[in-house]
C-alpha atoms as a PDB file:
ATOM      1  CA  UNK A   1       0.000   0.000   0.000  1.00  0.00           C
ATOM      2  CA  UNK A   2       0.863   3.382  -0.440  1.00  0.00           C
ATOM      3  CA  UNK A   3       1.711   6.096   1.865  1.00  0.00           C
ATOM      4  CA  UNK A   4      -1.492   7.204   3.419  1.00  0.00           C
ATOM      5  CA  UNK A   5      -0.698  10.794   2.906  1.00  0.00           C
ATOM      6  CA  UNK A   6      -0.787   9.702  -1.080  1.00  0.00           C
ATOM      7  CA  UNK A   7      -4.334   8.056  -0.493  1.00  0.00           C
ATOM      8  CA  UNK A   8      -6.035  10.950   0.893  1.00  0.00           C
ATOM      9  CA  UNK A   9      -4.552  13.228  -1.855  1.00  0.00           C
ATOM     10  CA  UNK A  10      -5.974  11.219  -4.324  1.00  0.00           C
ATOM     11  CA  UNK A  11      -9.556  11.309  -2.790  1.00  0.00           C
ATOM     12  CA  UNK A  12      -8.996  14.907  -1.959  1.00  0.00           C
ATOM     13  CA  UNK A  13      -8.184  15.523  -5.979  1.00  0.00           C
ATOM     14  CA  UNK A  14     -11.365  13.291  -7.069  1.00  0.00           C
ATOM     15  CA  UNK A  15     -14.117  13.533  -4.491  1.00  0.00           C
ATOM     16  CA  UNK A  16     -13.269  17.187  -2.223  1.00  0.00           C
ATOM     17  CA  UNK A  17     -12.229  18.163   0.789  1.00  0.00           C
ATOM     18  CA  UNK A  18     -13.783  18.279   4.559  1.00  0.00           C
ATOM     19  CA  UNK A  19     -14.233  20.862   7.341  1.00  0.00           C
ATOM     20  CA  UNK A  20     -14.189  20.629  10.883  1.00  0.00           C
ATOM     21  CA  UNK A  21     -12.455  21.704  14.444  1.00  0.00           C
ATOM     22  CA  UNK A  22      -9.275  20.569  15.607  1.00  0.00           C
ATOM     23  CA  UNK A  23      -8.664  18.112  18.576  1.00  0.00           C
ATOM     24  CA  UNK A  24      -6.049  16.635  20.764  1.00  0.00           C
ATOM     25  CA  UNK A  25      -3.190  14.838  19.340  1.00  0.00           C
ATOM     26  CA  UNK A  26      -2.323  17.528  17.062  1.00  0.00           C
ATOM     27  CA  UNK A  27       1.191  18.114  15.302  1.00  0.00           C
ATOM     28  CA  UNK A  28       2.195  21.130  13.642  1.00  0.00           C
ATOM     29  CA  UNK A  29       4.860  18.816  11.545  1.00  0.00           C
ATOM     30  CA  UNK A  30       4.208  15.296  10.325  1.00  0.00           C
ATOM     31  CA  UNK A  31       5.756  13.229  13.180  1.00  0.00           C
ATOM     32  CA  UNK A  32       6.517   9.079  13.645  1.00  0.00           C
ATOM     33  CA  UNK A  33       5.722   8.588  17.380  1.00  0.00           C
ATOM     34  CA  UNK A  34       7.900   5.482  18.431  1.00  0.00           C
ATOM     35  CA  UNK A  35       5.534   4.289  21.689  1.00  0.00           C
ATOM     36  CA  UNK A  36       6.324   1.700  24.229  1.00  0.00           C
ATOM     37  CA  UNK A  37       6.411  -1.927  23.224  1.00  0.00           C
ATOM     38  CA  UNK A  38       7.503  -0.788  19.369  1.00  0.00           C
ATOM     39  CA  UNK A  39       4.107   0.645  18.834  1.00  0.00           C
ATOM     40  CA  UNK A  40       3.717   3.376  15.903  1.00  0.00           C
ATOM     41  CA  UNK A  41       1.333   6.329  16.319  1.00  0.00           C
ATOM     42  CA  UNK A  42       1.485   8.499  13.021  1.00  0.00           C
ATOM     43  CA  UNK A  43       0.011  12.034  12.802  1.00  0.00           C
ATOM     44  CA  UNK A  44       0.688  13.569   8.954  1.00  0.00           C
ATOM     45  CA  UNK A  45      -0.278  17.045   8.301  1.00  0.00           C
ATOM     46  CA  UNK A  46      -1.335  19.041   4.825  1.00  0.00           C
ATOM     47  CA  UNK A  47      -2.831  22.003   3.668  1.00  0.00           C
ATOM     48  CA  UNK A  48      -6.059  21.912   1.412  1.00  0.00           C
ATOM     49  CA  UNK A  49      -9.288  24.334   1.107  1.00  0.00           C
ATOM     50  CA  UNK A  50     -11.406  23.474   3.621  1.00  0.00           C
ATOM     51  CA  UNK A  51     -14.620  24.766   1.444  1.00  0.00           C
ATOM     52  CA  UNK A  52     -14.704  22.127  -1.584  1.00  0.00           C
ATOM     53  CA  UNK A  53     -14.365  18.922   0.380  1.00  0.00           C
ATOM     54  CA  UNK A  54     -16.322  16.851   2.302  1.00  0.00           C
ATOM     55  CA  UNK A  55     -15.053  15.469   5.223  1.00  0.00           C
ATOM     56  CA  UNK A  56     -17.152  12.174   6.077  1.00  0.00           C
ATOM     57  CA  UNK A  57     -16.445  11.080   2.222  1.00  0.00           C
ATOM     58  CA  UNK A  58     -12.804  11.621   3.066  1.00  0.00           C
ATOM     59  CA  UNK A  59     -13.359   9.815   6.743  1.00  0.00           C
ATOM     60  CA  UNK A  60     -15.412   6.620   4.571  1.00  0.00           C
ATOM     61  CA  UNK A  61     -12.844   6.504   2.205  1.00  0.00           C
ATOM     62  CA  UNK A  62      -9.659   6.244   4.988  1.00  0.00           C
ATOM     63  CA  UNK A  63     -11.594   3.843   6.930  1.00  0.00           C
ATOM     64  CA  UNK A  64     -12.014   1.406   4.018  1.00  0.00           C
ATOM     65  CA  UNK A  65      -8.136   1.656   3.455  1.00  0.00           C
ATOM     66  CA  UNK A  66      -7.825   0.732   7.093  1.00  0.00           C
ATOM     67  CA  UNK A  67     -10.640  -2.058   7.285  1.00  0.00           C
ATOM     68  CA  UNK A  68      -9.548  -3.168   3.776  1.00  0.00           C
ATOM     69  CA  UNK A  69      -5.638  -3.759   5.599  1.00  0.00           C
ATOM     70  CA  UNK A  70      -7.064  -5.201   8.629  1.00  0.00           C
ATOM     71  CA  UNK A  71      -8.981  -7.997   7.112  1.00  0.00           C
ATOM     72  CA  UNK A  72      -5.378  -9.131   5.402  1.00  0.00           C
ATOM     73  CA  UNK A  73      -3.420  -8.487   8.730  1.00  0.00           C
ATOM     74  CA  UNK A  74      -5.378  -8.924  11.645  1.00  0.00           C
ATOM     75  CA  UNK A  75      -8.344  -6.810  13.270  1.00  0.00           C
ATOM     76  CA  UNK A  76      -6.673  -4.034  15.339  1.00  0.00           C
ATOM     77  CA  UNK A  77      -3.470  -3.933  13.275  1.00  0.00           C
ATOM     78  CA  UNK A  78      -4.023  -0.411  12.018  1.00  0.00           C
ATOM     79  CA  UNK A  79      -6.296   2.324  13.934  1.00  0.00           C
ATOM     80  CA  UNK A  80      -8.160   5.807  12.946  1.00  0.00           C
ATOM     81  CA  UNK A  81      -7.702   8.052  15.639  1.00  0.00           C
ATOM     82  CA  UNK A  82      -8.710  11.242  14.334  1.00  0.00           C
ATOM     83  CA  UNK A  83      -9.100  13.124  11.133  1.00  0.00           C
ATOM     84  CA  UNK A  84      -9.658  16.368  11.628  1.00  0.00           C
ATOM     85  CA  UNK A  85      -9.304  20.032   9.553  1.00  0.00           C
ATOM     86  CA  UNK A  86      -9.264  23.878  10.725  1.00  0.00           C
ATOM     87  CA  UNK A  87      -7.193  26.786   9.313  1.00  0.00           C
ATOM     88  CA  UNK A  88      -6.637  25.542   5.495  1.00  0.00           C
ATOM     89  CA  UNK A  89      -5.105  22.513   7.299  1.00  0.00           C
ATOM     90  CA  UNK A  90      -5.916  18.487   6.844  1.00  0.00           C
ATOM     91  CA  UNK A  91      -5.137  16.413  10.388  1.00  0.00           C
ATOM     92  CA  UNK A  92      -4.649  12.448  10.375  1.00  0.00           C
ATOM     93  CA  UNK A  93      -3.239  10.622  13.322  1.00  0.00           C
ATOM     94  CA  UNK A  94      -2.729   6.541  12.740  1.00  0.00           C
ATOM     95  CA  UNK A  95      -2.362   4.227  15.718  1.00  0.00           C
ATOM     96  CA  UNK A  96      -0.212   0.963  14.560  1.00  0.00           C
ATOM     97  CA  UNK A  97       0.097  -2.028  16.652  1.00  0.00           C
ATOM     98  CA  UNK A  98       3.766  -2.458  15.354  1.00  0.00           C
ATOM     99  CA  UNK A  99       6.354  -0.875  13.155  1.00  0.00           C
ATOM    100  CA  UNK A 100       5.859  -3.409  10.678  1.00  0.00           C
ATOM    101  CA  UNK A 101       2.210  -2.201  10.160  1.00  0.00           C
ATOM    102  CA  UNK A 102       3.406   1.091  10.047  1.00  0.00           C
ATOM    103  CA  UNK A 103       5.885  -0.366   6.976  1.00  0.00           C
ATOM    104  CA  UNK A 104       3.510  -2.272   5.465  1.00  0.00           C
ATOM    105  CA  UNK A 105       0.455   0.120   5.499  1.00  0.00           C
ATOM    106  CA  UNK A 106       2.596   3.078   4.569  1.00  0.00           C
ATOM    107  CA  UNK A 107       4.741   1.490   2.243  1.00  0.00           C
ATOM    108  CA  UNK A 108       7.612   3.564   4.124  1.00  0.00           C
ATOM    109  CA  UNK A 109      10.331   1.724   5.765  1.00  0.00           C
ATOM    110  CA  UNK A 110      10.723   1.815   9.625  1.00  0.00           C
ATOM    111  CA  UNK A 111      11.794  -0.551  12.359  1.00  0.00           C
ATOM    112  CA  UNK A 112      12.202  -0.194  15.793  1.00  0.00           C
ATOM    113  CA  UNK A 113      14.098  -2.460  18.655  1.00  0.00           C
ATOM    114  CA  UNK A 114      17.335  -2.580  20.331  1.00  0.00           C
ATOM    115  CA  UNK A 115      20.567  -1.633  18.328  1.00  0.00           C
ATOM    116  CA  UNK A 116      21.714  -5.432  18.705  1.00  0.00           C
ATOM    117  CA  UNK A 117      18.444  -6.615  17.156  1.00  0.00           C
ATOM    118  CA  UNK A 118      19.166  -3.887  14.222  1.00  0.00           C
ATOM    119  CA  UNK A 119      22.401  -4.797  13.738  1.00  0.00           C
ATOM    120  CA  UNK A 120      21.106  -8.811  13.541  1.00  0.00           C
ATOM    121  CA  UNK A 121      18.241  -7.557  10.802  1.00  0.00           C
ATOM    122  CA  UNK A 122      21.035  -6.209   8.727  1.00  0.00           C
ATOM    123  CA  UNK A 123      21.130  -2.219   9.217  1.00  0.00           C
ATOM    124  CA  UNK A 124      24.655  -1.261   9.133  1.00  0.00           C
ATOM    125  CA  UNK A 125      24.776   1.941  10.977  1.00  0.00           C
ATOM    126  CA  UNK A 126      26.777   3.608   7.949  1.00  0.00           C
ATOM    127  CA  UNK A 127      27.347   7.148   7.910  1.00  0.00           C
ATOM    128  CA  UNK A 128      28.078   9.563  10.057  1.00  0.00           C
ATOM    129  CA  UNK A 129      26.875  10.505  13.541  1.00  0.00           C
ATOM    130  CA  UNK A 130      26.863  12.572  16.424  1.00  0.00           C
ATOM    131  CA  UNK A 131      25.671  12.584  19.771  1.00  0.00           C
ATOM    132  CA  UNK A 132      22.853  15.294  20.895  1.00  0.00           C
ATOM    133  CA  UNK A 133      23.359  14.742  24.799  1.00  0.00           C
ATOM    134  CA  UNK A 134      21.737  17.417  27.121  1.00  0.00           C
ATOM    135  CA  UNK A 135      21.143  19.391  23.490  1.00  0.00           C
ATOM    136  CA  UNK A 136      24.688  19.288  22.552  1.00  0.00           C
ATOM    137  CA  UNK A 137      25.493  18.027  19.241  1.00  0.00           C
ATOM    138  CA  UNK A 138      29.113  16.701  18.700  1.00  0.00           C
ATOM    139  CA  UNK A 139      30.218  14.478  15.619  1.00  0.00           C
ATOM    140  CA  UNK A 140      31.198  10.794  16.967  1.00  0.00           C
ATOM    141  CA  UNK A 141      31.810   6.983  15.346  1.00  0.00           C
ATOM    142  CA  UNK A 142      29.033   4.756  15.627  1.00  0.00           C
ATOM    143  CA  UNK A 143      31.451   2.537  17.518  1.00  0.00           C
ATOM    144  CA  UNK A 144      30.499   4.954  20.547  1.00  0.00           C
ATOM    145  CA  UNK A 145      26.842   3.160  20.817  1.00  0.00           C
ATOM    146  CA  UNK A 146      27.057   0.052  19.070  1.00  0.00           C
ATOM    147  CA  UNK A 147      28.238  -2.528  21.829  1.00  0.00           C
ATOM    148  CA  UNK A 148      25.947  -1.354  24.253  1.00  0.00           C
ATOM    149  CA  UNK A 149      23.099  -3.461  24.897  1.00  0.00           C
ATOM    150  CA  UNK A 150      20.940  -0.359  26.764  1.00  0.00           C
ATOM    151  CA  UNK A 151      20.294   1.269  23.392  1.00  0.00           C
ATOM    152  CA  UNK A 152      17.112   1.031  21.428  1.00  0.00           C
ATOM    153  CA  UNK A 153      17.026   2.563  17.695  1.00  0.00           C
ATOM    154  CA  UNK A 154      14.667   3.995  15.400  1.00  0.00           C
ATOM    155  CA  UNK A 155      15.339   3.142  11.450  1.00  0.00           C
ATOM    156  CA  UNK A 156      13.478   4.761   9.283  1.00  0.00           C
ATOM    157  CA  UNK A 157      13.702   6.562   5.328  1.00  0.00           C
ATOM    158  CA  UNK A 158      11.550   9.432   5.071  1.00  0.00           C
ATOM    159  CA  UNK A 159      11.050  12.213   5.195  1.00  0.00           C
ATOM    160  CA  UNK A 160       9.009  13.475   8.788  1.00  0.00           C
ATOM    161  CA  UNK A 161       9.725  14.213  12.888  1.00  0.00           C
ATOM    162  CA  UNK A 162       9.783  11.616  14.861  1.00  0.00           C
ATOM    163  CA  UNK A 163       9.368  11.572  18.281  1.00  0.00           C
ATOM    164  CA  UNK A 164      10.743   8.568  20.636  1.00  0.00           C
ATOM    165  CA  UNK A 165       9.540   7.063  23.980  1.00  0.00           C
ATOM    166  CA  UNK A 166      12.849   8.052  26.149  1.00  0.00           C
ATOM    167  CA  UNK A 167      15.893  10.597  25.452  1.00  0.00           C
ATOM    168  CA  UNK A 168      17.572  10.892  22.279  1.00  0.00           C
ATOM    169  CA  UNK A 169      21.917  10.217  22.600  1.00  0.00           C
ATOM    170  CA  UNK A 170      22.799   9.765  19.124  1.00  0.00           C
ATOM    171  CA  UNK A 171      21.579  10.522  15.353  1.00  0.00           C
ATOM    172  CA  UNK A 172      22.531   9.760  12.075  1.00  0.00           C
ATOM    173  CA  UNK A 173      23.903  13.184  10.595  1.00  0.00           C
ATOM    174  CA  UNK A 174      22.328  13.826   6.945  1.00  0.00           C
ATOM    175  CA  UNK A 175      19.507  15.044   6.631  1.00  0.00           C
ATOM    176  CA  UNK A 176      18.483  15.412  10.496  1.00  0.00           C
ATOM    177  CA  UNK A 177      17.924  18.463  12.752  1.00  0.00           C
ATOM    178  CA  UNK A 178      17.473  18.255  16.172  1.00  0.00           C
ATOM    179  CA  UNK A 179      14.455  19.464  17.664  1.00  0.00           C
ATOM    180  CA  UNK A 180      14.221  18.537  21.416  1.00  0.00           C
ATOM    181  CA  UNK A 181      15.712  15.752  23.833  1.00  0.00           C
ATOM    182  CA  UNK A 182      12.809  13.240  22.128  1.00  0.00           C
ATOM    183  CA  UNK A 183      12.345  14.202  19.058  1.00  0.00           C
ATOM    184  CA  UNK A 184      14.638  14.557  15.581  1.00  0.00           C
ATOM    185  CA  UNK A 185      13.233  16.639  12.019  1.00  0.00           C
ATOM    186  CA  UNK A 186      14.162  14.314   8.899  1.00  0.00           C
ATOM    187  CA  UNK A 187      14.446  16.316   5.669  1.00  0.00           C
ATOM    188  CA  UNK A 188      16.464  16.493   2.978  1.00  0.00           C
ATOM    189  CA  UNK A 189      19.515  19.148   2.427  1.00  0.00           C
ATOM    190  CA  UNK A 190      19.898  19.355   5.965  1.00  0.00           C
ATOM    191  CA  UNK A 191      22.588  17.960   8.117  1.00  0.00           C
ATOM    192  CA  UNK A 192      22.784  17.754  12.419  1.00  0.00           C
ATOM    193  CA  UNK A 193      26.183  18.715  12.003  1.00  0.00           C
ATOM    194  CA  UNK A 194      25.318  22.385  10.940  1.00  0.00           C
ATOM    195  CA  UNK A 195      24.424  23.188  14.307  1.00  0.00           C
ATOM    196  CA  UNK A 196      27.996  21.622  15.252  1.00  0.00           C
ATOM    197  CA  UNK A 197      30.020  25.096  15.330  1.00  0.00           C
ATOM    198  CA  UNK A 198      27.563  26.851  16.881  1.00  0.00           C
ATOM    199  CA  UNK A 199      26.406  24.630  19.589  1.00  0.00           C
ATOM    200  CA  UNK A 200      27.265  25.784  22.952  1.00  0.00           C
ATOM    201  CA  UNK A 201      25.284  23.054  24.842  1.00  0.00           C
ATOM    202  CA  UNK A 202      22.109  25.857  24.359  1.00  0.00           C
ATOM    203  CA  UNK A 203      19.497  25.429  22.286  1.00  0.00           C
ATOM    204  CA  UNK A 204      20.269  28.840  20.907  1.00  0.00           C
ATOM    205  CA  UNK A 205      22.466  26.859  18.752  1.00  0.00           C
ATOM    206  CA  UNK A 206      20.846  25.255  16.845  1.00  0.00           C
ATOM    207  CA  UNK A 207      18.330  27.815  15.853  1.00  0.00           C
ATOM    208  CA  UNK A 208      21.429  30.379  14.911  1.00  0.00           C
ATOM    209  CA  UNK A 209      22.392  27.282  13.058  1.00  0.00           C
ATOM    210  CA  UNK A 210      19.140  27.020  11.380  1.00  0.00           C
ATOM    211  CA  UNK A 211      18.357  23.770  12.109  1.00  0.00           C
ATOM    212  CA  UNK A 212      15.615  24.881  15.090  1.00  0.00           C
ATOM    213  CA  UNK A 213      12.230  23.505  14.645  1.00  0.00           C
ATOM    214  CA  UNK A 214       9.247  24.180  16.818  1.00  0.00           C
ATOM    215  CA  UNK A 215       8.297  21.467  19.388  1.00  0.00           C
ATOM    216  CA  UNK A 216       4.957  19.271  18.257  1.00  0.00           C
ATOM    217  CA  UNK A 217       2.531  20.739  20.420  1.00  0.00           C
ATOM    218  CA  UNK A 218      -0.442  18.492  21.549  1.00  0.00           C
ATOM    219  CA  UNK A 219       2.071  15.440  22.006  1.00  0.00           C
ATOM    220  CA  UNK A 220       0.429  12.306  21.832  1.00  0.00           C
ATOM    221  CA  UNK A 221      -0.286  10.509  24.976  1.00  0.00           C
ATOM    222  CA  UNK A 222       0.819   7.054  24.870  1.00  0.00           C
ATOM    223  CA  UNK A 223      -1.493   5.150  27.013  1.00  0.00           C
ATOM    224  CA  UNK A 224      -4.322   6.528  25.919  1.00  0.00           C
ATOM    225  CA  UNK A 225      -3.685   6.386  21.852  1.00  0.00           C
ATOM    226  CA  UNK A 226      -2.711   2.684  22.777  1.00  0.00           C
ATOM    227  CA  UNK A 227      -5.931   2.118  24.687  1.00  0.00           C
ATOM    228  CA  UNK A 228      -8.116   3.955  22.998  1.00  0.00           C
ATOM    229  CA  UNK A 229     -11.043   2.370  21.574  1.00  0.00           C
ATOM    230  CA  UNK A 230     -12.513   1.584  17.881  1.00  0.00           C
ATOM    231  CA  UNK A 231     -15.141   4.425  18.441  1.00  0.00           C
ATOM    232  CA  UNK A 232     -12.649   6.696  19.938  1.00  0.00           C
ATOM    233  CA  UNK A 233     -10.253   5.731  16.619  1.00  0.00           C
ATOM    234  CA  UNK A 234     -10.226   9.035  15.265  1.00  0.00           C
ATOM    235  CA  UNK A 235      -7.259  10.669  12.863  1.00  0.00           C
ATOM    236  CA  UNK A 236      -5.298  14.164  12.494  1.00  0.00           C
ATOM    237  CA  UNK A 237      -3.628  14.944   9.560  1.00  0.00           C
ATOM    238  CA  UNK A 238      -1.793  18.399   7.725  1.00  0.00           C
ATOM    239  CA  UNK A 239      -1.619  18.617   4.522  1.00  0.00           C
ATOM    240  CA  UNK A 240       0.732  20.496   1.837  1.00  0.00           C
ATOM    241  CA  UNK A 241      -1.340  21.376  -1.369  1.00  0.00           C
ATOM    242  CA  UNK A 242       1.955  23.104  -3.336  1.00  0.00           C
ATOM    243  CA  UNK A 243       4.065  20.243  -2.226  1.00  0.00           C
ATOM    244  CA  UNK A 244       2.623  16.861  -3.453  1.00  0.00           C
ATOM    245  CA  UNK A 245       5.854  15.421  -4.671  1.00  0.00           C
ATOM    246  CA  UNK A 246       7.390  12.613  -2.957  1.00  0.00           C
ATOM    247  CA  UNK A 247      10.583  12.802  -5.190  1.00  0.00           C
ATOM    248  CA  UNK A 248      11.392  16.580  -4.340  1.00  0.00           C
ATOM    249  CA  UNK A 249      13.113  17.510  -1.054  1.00  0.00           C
ATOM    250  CA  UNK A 250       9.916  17.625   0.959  1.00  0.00           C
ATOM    251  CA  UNK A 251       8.366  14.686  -0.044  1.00  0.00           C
ATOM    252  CA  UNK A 252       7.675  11.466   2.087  1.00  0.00           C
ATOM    253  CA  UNK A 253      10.155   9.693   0.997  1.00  0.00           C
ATOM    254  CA  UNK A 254      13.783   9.394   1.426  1.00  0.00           C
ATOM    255  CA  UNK A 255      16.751   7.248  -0.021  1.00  0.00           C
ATOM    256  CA  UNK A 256      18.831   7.783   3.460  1.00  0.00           C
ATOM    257  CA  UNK A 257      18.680   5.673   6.303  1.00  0.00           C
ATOM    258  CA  UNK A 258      17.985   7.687   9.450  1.00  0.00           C
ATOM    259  CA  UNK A 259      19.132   5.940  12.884  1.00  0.00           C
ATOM    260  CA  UNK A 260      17.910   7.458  16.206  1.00  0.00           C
ATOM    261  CA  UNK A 261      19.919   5.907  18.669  1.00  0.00           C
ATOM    262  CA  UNK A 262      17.891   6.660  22.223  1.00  0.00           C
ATOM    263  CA  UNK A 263      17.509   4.986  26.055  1.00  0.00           C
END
């Protein structure tokens, strides 16, 4: 399946688009949330006019995509949380019972565990990195995290925030910026280590540095997403009408492995 964000823009461009109020779980910027025990929450955000759409067609048409992948994978496996619009702005948030859902639904590749487990899957940890300790970014090997058993990791190509269940200690450099102690910005053209020079252990820093993104507000609480029910399965989502393209520097999708090395 494709990315979801591709779905709705194809019923957006063929049936219209929806209005209504926002809610909780909101994101200003797409963000991966990384829960406890490796499950994926997923709020996506573009832009659309909230005057020619209608928003239960748009709600009918996501849930059939969901019930459509649940049937194949297991009841539960993917849930709507909320869809939701306000301010020229399109609001879906995802609940996935693993990151392989997450994959699989999204067609975008992400895996979570420890760094041991990654390393047994196959990911290489090639690159460079740095560590991002108490908001201090400072280039390192990958040897500095590798034989430690305490580490979990994040793997993922595309192009979005994600946000982690713990504190961030190291990131792969290109094409990250940091953004708080749980939470990394993925998009091409930019590079952790821009903030490098400028970092003072203040994150001053990194916004002198250019690389300082607003913290998701509305973060999403992970008991409740996780316990939520069916009924209560409701989605937020922004969306970017001038930026459709998943082959340009904004798009979804990246050809860079992004590691998130956190505890």
């Amino acid at each position: 399946m494709k990315k979801l964000g591709q779905i709705v823009l194809v019923f957006l461009l063929s049936v219209g688009m929806f209005t209504g109020c926002g809610t909780s779980y909101k994101a200003d910027e797409s963000t991966v949330f990384v829960l406890k025990d490796g499950k994926i929450v997923s709020t996506d955000v573009e832009n659309f006019d909230e005057k020619t759409y209608d928003k239960d067609g748009l709600k009918e048409y996501v849930k059939n995509e969901i019930d459509t992948y649940n049937e194949k994978n297991g009841k539960g496996s993917v849930s709507l949380k909320k869809l939701d619009t306000g301010e020229k702005k399109a609001t879906l948030t995802i609940a996935y019972r693993t990151a392989e859902d997450y994959q699989k639904f999204n067609d975008m590749e992400l895996y979570t565990g420890s760094v041991a487990e990654a390393l047994a899957t196959g990911y290489s940890f090639d690159g460079s990195f740095a560590s991002v300790k108490n908001g201090k970014i400072k280039a390192c090997e990958s040897s500095a995290f590798l034989d430690d058993s305490s580490y979990k990791v994040v793997v993922i190509r595309g192009n979005t925030n994600v946000k982690v269940k713990g504190t961030i200690c190291y990131v792969s450099t290109t094409n990250t910026s940091y953004v708080d102690a749980q939470t990394i910005a993925i998009k091409e053209g930019t590079s952790l280590l821009a903030a490098e020079k400028t970092t003072e252990g203040t994150e001053s820093a990194t916004e002198a540095a250019g690389t300082q993104i607003e913290e998701t507000t509305g973060a999403v609480s992970d008991d409740h997403l996780i316990d939520v029910t069916e009924q209560e399965s409701e989605v937020k989502f922004q969306v970017d009408e001038e930026d459709t393209s998943t082959d340009d520097a904004t798009g979804e999708f990246s050809q860079v492995y992004t590691y998130i090395i956190y505890k």
